[in-house]
PDB file of N, CA and C in Angstrom:
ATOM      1  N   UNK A   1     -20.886 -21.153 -13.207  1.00  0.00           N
ATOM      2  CA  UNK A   1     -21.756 -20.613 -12.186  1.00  0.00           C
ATOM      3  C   UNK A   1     -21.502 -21.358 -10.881  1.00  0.00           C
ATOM      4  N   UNK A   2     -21.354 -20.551  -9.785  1.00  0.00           N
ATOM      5  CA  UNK A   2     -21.191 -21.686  -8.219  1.00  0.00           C
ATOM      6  C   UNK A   2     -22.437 -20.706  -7.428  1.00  0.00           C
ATOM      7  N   UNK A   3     -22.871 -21.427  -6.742  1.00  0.00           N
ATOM      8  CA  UNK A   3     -24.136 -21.456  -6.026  1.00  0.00           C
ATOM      9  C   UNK A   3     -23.762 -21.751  -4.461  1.00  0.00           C
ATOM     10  N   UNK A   4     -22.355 -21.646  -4.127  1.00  0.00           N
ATOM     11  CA  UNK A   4     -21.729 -21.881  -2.969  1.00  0.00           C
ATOM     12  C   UNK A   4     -22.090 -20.298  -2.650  1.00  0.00           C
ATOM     13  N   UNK A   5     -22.492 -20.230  -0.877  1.00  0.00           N
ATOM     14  CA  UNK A   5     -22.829 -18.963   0.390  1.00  0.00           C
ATOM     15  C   UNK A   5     -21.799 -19.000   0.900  1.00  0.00           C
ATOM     16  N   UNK A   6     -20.617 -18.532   0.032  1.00  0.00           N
ATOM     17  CA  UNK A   6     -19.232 -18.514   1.463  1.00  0.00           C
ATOM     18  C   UNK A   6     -19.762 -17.512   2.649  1.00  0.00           C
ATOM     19  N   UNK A   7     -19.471 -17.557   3.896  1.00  0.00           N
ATOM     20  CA  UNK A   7     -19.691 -17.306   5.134  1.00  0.00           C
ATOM     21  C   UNK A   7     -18.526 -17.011   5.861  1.00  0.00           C
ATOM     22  N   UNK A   8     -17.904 -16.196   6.759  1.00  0.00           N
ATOM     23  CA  UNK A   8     -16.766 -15.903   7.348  1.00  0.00           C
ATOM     24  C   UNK A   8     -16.398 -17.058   8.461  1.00  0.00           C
ATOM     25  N   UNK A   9     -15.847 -17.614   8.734  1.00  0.00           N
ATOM     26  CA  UNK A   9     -15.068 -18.631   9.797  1.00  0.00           C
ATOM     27  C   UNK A   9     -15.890 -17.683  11.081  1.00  0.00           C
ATOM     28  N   UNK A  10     -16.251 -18.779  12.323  1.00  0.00           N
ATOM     29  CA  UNK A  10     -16.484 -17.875  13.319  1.00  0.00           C
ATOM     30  C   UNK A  10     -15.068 -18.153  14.144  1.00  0.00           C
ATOM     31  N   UNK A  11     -14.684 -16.536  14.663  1.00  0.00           N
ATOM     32  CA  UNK A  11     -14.147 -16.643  15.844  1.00  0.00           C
ATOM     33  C   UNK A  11     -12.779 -15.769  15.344  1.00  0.00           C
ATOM     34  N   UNK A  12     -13.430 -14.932  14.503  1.00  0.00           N
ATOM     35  CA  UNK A  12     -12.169 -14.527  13.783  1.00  0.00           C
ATOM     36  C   UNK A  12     -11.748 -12.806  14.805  1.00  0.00           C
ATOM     37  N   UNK A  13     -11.401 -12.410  14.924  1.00  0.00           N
ATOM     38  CA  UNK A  13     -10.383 -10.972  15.639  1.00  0.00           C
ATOM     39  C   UNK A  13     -10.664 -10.139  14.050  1.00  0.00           C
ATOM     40  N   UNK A  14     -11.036  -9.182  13.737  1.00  0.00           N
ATOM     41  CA  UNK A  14     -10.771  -8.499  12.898  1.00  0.00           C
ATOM     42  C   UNK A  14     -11.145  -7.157  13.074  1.00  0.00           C
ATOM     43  N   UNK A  15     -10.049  -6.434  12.370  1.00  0.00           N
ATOM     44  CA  UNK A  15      -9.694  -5.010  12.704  1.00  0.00           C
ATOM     45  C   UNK A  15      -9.549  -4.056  11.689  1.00  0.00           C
ATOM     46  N   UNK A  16     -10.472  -2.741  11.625  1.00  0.00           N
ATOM     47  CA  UNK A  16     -10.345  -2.195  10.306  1.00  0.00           C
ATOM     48  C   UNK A  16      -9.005  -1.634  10.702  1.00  0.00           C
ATOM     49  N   UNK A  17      -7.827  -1.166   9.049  1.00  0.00           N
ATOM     50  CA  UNK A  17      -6.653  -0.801   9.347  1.00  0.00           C
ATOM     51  C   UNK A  17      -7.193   0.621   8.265  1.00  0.00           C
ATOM     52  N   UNK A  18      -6.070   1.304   7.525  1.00  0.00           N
ATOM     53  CA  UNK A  18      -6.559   2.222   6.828  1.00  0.00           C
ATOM     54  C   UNK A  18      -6.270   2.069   5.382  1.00  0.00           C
ATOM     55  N   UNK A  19      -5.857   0.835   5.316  1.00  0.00           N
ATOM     56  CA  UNK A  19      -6.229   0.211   3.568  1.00  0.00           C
ATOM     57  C   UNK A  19      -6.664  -0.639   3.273  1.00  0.00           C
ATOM     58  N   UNK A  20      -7.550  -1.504   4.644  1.00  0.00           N
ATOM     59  CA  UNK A  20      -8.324  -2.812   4.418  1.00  0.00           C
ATOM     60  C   UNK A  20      -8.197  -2.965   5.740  1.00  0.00           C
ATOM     61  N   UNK A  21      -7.983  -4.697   5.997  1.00  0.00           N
ATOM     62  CA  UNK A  21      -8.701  -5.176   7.442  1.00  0.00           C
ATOM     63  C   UNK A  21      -7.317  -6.273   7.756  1.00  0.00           C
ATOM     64  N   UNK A  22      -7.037  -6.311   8.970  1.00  0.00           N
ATOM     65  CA  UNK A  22      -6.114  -7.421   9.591  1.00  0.00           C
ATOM     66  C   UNK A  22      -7.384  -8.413  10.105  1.00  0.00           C
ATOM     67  N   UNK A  23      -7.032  -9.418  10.208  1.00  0.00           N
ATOM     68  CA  UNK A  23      -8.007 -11.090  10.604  1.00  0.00           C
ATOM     69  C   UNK A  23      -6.995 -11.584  11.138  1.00  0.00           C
ATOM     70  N   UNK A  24      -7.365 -12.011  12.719  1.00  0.00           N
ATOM     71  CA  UNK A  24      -6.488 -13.055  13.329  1.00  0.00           C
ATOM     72  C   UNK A  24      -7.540 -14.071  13.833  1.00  0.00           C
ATOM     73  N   UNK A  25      -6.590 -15.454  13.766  1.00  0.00           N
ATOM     74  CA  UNK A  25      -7.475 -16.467  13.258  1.00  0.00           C
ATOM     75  C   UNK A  25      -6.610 -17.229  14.740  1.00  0.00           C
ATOM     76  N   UNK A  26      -7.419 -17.132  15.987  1.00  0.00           N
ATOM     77  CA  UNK A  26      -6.814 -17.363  17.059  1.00  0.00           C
ATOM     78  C   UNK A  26      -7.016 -18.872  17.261  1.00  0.00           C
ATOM     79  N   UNK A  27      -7.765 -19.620  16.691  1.00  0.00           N
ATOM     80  CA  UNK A  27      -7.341 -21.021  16.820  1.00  0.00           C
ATOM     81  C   UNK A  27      -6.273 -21.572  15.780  1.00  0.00           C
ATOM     82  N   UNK A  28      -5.736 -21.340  14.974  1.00  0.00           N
ATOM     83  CA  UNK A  28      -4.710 -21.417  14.115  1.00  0.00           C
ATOM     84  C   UNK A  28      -3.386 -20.628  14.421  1.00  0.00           C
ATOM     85  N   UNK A  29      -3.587 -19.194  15.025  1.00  0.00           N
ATOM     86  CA  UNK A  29      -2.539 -17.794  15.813  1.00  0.00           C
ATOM     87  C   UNK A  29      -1.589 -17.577  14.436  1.00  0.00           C
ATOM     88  N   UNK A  30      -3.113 -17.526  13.240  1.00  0.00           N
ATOM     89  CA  UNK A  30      -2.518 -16.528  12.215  1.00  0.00           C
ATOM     90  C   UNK A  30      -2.994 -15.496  11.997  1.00  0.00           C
ATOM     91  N   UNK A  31      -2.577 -14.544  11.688  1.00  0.00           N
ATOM     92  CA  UNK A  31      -2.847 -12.903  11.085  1.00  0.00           C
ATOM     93  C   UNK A  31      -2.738 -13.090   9.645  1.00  0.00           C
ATOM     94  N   UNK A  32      -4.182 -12.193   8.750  1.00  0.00           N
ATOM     95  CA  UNK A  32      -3.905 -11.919   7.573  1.00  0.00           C
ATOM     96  C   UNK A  32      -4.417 -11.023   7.092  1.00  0.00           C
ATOM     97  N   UNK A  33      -4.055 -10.347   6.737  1.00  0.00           N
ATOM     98  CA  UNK A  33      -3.904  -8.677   5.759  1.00  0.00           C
ATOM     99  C   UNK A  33      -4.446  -9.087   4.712  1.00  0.00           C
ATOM    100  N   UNK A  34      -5.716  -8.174   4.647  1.00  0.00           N
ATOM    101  CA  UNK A  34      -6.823  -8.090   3.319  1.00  0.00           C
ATOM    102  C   UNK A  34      -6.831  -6.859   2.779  1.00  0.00           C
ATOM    103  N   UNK A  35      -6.034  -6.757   1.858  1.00  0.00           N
ATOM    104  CA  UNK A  35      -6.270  -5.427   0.940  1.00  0.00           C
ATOM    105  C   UNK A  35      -7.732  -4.700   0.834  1.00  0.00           C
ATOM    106  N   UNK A  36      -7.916  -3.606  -0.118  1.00  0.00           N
ATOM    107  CA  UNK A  36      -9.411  -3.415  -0.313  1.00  0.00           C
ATOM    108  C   UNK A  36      -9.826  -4.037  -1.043  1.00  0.00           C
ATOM    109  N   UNK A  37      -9.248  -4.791  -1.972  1.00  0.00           N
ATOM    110  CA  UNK A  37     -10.303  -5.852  -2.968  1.00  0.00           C
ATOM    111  C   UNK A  37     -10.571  -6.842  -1.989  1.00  0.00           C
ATOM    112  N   UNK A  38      -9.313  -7.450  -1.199  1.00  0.00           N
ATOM    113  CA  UNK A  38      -9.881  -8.404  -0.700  1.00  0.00           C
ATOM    114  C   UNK A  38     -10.952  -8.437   0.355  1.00  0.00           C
ATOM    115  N   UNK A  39     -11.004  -7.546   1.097  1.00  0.00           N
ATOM    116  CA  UNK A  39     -11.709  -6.630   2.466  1.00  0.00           C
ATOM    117  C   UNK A  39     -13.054  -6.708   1.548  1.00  0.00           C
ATOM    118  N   UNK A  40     -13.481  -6.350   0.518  1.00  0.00           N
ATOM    119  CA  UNK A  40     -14.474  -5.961  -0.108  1.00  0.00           C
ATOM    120  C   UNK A  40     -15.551  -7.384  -0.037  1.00  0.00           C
ATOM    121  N   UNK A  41     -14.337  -8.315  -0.721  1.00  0.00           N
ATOM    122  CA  UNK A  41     -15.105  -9.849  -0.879  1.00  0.00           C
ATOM    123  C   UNK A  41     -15.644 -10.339   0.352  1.00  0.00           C
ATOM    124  N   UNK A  42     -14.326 -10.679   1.113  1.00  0.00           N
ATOM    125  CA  UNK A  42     -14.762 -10.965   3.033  1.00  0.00           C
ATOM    126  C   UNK A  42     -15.874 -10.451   3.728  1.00  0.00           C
ATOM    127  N   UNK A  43     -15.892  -9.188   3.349  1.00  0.00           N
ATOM    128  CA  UNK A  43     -17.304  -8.270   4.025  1.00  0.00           C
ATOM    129  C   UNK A  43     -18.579  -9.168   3.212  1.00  0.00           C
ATOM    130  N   UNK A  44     -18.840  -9.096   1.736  1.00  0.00           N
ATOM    131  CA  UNK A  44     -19.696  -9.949   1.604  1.00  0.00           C
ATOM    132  C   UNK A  44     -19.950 -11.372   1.596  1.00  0.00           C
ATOM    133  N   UNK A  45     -19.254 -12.036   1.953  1.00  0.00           N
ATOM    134  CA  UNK A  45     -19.157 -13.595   2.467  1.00  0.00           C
ATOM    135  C   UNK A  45     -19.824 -13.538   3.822  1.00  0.00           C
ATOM    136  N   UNK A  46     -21.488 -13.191   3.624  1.00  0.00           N
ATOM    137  CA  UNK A  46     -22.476 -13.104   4.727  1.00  0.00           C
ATOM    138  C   UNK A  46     -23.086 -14.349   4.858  1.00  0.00           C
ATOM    139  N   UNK A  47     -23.013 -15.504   3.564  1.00  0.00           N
ATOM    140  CA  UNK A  47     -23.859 -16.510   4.339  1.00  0.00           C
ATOM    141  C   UNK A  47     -25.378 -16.392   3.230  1.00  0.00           C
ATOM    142  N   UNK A  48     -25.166 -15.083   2.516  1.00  0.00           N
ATOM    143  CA  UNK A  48     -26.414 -14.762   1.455  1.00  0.00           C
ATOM    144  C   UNK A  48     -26.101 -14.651   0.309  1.00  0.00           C
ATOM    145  N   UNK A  49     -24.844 -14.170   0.139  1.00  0.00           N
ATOM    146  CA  UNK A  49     -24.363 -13.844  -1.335  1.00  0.00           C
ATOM    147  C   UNK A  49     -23.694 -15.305  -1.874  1.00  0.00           C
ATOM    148  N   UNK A  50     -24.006 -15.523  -3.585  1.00  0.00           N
ATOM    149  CA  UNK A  50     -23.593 -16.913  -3.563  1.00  0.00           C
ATOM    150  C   UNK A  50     -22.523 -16.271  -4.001  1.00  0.00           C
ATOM    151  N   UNK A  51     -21.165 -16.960  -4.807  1.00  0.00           N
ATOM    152  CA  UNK A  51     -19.996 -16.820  -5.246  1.00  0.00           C
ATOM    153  C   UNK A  51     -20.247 -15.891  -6.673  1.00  0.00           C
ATOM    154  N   UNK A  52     -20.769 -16.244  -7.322  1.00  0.00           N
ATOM    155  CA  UNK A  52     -21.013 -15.711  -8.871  1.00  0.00           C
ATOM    156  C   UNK A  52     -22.231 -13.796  -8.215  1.00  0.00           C
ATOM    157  N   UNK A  53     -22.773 -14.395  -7.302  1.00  0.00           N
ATOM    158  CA  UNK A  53     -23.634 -12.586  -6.597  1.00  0.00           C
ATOM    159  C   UNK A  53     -22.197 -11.844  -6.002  1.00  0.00           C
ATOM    160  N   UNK A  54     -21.260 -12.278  -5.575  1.00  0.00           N
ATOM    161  CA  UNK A  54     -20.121 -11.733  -4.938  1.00  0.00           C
ATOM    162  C   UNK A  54     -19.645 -10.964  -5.936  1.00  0.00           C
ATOM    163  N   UNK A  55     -19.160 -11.388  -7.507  1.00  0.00           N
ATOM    164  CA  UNK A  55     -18.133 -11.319  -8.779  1.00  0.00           C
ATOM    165  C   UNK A  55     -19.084 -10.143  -8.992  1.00  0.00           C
ATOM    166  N   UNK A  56     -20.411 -10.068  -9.416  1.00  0.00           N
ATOM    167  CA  UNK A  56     -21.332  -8.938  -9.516  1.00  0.00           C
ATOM    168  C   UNK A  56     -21.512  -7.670  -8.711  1.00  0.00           C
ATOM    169  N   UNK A  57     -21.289  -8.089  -7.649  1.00  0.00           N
ATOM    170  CA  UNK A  57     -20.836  -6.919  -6.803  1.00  0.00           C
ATOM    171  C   UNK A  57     -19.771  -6.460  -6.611  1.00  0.00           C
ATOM    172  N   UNK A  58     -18.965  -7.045  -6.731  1.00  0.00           N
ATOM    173  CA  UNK A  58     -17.578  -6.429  -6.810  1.00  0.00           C
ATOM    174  C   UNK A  58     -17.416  -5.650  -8.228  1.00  0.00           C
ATOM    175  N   UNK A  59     -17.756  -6.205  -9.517  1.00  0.00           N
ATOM    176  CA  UNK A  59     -17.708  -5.589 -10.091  1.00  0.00           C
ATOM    177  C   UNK A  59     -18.633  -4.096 -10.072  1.00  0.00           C
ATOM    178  N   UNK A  60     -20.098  -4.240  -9.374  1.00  0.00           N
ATOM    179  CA  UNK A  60     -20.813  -2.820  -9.209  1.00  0.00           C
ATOM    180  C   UNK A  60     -19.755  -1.735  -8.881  1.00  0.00           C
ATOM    181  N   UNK A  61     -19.236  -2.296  -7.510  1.00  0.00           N
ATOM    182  CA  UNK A  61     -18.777  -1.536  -7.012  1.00  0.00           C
ATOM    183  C   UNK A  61     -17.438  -1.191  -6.934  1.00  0.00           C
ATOM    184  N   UNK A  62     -17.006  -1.296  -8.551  1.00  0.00           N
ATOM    185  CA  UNK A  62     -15.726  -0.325  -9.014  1.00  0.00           C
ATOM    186  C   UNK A  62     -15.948   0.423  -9.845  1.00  0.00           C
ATOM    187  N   UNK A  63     -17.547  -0.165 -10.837  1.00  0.00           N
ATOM    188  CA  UNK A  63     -18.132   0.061 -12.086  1.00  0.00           C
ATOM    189  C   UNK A  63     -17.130  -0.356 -13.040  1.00  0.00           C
ATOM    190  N   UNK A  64     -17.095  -1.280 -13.143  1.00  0.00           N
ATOM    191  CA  UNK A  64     -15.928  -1.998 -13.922  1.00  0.00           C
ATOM    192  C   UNK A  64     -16.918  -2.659 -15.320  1.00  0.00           C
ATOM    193  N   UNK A  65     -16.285  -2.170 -16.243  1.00  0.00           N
ATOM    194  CA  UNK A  65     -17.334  -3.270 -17.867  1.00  0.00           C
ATOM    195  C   UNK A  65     -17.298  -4.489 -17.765  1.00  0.00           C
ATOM    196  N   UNK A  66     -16.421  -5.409 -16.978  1.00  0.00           N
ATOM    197  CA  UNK A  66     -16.275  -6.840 -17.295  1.00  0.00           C
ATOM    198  C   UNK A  66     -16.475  -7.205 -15.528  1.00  0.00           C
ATOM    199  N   UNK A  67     -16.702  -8.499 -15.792  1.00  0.00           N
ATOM    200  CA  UNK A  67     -17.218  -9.014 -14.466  1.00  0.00           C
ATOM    201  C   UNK A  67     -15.896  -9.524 -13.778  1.00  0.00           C
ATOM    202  N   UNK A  68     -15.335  -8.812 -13.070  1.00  0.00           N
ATOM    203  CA  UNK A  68     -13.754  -9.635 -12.100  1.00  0.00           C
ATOM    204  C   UNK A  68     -14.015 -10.846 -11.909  1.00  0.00           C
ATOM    205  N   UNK A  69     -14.634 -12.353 -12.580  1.00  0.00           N
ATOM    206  CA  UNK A  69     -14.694 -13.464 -12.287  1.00  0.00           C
ATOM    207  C   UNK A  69     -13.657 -14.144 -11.697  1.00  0.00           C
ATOM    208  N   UNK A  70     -12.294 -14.263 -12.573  1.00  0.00           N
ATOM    209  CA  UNK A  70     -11.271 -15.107 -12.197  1.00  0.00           C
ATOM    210  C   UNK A  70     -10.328 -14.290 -10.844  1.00  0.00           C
ATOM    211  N   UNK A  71     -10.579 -13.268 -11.079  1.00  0.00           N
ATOM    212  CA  UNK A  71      -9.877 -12.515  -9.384  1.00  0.00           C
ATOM    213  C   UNK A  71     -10.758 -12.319  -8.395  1.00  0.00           C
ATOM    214  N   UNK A  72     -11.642 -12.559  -8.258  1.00  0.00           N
ATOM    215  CA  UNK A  72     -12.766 -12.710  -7.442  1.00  0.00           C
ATOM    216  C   UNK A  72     -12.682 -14.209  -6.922  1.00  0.00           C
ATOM    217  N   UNK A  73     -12.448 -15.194  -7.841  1.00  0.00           N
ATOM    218  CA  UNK A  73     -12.854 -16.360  -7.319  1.00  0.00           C
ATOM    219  C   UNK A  73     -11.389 -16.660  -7.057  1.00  0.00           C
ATOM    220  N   UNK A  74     -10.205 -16.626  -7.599  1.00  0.00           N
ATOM    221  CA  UNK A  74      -8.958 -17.073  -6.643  1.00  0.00           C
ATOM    222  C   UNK A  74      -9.000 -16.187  -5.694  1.00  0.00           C
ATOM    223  N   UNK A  75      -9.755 -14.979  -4.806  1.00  0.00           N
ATOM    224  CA  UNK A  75      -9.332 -14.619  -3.580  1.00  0.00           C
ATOM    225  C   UNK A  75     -10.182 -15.322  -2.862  1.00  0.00           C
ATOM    226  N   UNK A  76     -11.655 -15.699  -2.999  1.00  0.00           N
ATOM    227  CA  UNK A  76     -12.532 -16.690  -2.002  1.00  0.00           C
ATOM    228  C   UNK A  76     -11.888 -17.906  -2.359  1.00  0.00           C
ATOM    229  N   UNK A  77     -10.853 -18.320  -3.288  1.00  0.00           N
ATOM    230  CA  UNK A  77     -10.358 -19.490  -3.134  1.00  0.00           C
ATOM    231  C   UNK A  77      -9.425 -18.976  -1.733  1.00  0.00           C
ATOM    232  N   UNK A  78      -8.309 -18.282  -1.846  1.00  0.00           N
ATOM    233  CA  UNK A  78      -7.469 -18.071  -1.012  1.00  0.00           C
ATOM    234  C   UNK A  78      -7.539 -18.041   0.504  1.00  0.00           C
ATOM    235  N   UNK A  79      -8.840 -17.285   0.612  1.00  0.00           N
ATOM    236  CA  UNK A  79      -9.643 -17.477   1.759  1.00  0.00           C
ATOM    237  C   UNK A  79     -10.216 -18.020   2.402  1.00  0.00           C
ATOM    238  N   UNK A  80     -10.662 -19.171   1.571  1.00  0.00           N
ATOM    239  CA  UNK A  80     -11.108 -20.261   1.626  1.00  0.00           C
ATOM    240  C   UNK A  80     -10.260 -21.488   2.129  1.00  0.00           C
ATOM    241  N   UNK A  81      -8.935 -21.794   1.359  1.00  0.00           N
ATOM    242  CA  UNK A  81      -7.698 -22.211   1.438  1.00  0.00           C
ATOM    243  C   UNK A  81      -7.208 -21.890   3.626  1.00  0.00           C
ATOM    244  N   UNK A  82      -7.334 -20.359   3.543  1.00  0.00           N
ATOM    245  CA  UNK A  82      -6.824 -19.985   5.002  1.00  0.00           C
ATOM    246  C   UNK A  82      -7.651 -20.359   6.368  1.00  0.00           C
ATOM    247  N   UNK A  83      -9.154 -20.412   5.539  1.00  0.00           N
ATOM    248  CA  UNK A  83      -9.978 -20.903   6.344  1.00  0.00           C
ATOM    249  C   UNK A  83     -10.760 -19.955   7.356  1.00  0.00           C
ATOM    250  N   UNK A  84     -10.412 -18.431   6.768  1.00  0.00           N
ATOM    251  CA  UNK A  84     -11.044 -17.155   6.806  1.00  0.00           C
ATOM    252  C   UNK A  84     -12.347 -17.440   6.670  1.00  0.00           C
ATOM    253  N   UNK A  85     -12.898 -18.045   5.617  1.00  0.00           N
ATOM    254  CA  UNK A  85     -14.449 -18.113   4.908  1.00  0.00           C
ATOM    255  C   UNK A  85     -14.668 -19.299   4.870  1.00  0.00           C
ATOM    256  N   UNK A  86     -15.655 -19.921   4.812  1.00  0.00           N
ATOM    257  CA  UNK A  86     -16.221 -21.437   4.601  1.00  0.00           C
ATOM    258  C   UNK A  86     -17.084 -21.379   3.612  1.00  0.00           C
TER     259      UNK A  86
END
């Protein structure tokens, strides 16, 4: 269980595309391409949802039987890692 509120980095450029979202991260002057799974997670990294409320929603919203835990949490790792999300 993690009880971590990832939150989006402020100051980010982001742009809907038509299979997810580009993020440019202008104090770093990187660009990164978020698929729709990943676009999905990022959008809820409000600052309210903890990490384990994220895995639950993502799973709602494929209606999936099993909870996407471990691909859920290496993409807020990844994001996390880029410094997209805090």
């Amino acid at each position: 269980m993690s009880d971590e509120h990832p939150t989006r980095s402020k100051g980010l450029d982001v742009h809907e595309v038509e299979d997810g979202l580009v993020v440019y991260q202008p104090d770093r002057d990187r660009v990164h391409y978020l698929n729709q799974t990943s676009t999905v997670v990022f959008e809820l990294c409000t600052g309210k949802n903890t990490d384990d409320r994220i895995v639950e929603l993502v799973q709602a919203a494929w209606g999936l039987d099993q909870a996407p835990r471990d691909e859920v949490m290496t993409c807020l790792g990844q994001l996390r890692a880029e410094g997209v999300v805090q």
